[in-house]
Protein backbone atom coordinates (compact mmCIF):
# COMPACT_ATOMS: atom_id res chain seq x y z
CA UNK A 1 -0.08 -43.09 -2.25
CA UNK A 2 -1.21 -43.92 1.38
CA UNK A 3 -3.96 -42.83 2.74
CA UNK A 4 -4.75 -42.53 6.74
CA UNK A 5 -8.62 -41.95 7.97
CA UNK A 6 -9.79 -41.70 11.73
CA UNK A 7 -13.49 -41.12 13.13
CA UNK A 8 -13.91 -39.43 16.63
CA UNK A 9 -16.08 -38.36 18.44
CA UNK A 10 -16.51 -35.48 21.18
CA UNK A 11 -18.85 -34.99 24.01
CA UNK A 12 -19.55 -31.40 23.44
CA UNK A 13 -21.83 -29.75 20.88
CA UNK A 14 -20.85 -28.36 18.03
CA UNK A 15 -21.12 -25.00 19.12
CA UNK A 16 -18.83 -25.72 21.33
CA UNK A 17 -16.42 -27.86 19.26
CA UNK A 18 -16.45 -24.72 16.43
CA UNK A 19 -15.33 -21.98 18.93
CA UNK A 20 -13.08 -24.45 20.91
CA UNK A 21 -11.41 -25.35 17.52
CA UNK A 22 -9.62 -21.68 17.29
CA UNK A 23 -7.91 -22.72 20.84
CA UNK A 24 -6.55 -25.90 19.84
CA UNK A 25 -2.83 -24.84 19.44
CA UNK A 26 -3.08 -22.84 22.97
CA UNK A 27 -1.18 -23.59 26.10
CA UNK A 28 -4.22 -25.46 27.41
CA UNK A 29 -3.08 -28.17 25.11
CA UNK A 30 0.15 -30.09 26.34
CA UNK A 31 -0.08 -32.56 23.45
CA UNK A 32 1.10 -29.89 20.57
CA UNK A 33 3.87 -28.29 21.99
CA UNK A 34 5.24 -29.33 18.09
CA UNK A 35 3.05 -26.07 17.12
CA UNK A 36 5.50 -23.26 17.61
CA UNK A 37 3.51 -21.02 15.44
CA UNK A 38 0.01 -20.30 13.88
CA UNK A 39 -0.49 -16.82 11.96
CA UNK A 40 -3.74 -16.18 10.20
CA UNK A 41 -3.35 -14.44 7.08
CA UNK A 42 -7.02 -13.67 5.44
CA UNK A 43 -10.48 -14.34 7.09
CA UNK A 44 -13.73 -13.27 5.10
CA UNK A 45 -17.54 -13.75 5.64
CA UNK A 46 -18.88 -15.03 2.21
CA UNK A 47 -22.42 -12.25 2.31
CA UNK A 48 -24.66 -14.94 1.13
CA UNK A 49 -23.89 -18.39 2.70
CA UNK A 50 -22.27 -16.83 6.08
CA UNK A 51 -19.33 -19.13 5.67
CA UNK A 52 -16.46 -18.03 7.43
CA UNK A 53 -13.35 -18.79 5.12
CA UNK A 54 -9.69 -18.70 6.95
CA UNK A 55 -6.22 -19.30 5.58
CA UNK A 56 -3.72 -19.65 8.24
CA UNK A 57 0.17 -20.63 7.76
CA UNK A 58 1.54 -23.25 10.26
CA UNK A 59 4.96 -23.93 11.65
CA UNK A 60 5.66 -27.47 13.66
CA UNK A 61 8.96 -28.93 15.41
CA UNK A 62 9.67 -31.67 13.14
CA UNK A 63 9.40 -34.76 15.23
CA UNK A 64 9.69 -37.17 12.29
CA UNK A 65 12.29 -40.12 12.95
CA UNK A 66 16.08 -39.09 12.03
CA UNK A 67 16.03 -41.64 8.91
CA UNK A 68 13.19 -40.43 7.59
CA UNK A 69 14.29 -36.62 7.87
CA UNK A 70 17.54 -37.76 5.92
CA UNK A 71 15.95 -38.75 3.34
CA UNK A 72 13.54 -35.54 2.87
CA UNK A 73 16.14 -33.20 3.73
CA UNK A 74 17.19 -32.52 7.56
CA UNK A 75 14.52 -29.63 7.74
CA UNK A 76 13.61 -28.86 11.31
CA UNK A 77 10.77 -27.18 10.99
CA UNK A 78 8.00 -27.08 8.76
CA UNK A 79 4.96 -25.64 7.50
CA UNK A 80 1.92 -26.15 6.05
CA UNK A 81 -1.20 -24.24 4.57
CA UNK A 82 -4.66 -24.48 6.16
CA UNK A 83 -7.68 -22.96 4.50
CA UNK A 84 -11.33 -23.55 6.80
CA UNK A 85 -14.43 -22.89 6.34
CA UNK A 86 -17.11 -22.38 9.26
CA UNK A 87 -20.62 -22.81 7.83
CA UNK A 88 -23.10 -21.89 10.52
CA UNK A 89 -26.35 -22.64 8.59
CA UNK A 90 -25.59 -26.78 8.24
CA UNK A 91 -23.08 -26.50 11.34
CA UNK A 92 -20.01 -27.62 9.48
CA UNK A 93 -16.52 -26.76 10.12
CA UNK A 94 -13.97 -27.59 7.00
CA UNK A 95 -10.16 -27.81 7.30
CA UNK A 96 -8.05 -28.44 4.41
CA UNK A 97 -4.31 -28.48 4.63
CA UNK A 98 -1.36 -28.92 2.56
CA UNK A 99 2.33 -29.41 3.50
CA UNK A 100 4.36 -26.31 1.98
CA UNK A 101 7.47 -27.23 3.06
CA UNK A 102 9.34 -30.40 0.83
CA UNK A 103 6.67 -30.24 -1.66
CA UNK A 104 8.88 -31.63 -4.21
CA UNK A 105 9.72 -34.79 -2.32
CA UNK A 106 6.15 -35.57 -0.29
CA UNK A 107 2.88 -34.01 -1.04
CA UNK A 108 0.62 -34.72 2.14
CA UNK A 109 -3.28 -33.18 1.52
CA UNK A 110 -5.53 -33.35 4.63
CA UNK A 111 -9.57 -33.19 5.22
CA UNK A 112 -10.46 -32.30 8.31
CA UNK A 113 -14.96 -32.19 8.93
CA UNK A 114 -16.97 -31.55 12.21
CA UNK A 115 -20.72 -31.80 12.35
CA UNK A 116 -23.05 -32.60 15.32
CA UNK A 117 -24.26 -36.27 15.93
CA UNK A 118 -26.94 -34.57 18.31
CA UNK A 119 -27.12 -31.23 20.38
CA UNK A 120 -24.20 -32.96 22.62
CA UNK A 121 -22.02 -34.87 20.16
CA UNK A 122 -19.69 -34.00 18.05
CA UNK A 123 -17.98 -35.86 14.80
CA UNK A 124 -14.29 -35.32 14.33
CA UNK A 125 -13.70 -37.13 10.83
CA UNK A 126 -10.18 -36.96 9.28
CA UNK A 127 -8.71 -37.80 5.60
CA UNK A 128 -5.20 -37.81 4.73
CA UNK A 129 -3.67 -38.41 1.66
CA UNK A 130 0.36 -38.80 1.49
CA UNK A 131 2.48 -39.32 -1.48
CA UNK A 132 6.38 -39.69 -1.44
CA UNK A 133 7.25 -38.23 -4.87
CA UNK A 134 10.98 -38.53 -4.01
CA UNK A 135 12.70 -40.79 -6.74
CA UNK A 136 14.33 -43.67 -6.32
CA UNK A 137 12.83 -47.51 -5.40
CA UNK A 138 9.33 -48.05 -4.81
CA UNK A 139 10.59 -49.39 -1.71
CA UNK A 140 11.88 -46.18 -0.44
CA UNK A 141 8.64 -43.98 -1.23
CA UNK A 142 6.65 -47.39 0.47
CA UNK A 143 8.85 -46.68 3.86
CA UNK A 144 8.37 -43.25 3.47
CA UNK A 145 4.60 -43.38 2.95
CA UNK A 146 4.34 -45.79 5.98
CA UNK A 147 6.76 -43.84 8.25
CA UNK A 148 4.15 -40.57 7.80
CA UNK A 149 0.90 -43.07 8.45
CA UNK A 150 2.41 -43.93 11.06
CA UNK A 151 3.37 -40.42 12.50
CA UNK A 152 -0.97 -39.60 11.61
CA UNK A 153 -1.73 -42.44 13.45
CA UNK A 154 0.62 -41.57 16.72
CA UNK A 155 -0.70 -37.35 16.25
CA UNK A 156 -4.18 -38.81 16.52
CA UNK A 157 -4.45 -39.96 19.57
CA UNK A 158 -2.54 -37.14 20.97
CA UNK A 159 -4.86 -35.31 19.00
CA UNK A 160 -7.80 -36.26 20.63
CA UNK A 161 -6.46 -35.77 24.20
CA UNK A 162 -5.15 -32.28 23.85
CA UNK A 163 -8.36 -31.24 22.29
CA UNK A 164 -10.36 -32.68 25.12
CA UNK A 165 -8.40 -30.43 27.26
CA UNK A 166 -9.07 -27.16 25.18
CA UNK A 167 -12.87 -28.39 24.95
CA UNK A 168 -13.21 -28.87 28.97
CA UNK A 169 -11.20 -25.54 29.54
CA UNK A 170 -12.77 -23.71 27.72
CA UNK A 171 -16.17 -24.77 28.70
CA UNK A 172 -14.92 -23.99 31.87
CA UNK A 173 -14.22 -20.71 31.72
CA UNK A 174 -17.34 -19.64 29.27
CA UNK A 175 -18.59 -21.18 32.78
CA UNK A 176 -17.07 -18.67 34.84
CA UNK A 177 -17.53 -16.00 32.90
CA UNK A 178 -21.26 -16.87 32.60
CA UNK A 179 -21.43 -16.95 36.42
CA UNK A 180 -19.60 -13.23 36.47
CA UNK A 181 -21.87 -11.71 33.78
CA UNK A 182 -25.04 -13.04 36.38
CA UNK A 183 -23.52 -12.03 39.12
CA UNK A 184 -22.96 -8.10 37.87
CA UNK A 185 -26.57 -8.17 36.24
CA UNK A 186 -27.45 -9.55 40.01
CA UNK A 187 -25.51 -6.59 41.34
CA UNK A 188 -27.01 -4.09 39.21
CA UNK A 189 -30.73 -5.19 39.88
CA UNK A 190 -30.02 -4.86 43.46
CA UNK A 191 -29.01 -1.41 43.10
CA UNK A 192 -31.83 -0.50 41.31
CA UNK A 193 -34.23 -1.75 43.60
CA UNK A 194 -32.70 -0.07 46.26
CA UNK A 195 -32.80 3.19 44.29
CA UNK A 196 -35.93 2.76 43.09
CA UNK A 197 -37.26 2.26 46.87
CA UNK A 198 -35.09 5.36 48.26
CA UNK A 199 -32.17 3.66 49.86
CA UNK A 200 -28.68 4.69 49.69
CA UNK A 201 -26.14 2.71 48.34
């Protein structure tokens, strides 16, 4: 077993970083065009804690290097499961995955944990944990261990920039929108005024 681990952190607070994490896969993010599909399949509020539990099933454009998808099989796509929890009371948001597809040959199990630093930071910590269970030499399941570090290592940092780019977008826009909903209230006090005060409008 390998294991990969990588500490980041963001700019933004965590209020931000929470809602911004539902855009990551979007078009505003040029770094996972390997995403082709994300489909939620249960959300629930727990009554008592307020924790937001989600189970979602995604499908990536292998980009793995041609020996390595040999060895586990040629697939071109695959898919994993992601189950998060949003817990609004200590500010936490929880993603843990687990690679469906090739199960039999590699089990990969990833920990994914935001919490604020301060009102403006944000901590991205990751935990990965991948095991080649195909048979064979240790020396195979070694490569094939170090071949998927690697690949967490590369995703990181692309990682890191495409969520940057969701996070400034959509701050953004929640921006603009801001400005709009000011604007109309604006609008609509003006109006009243002048009705109040007998003017047409």
């Amino acid at each position: 077993m390998k294991v990969f681990s990588n500490t980041e952190t963001f700019n933004y607070s965590w209020e931000e970083v929470s809602t911004a994490n539902w855009r990551k896969y979007c078009p505003w993010n040029d770094k996972s065009t390997h995403v082709i599909a994300v489909d939620t399949l249960s959300r629930s509020v727990d009554p008592d804690t307020g924790i937001l539990r989600t189970e979602r099933l995604i499908t990536c454009r292998q980009n793995a290097p041609e020996w390595l998808k040999t060895i586990l099989g040629g697939a071109n796509e695959s898919q994993v499961f992601e189950t998060s929890y949003v817990d609004p009371r200590h500010k936490t948001v929880t993603m843990v995955s687990q690679n469906l597809t090739l199960s039999n040959l590699i089990n990969v199990e990833e920990t994914v944990v935001y919490r604020p630093l301060n009102e403006h930071q944000t901590q991205f910590k990751q935990d990965a944990k991948i095991t080649a269970l195909c048979g064979g030499w240790q020396r195979i399941r070694n490569s094939v261990e170090d071949a998927l570090v690697k690949r967490f290592r590369e995703n990181a940092i692309k990682g890191k920039e495409g969520f940057e780019a969701v996070l400034e977008m959509s701050r953004r826009v929640f921006a603009e929108e801001r400005e709009r909903e000011k604007m109309s209230l604006l609008r609509g006090q003006a109006v009243n005024i002048r009705r109040a005060e007998g003017i047409a409008v």
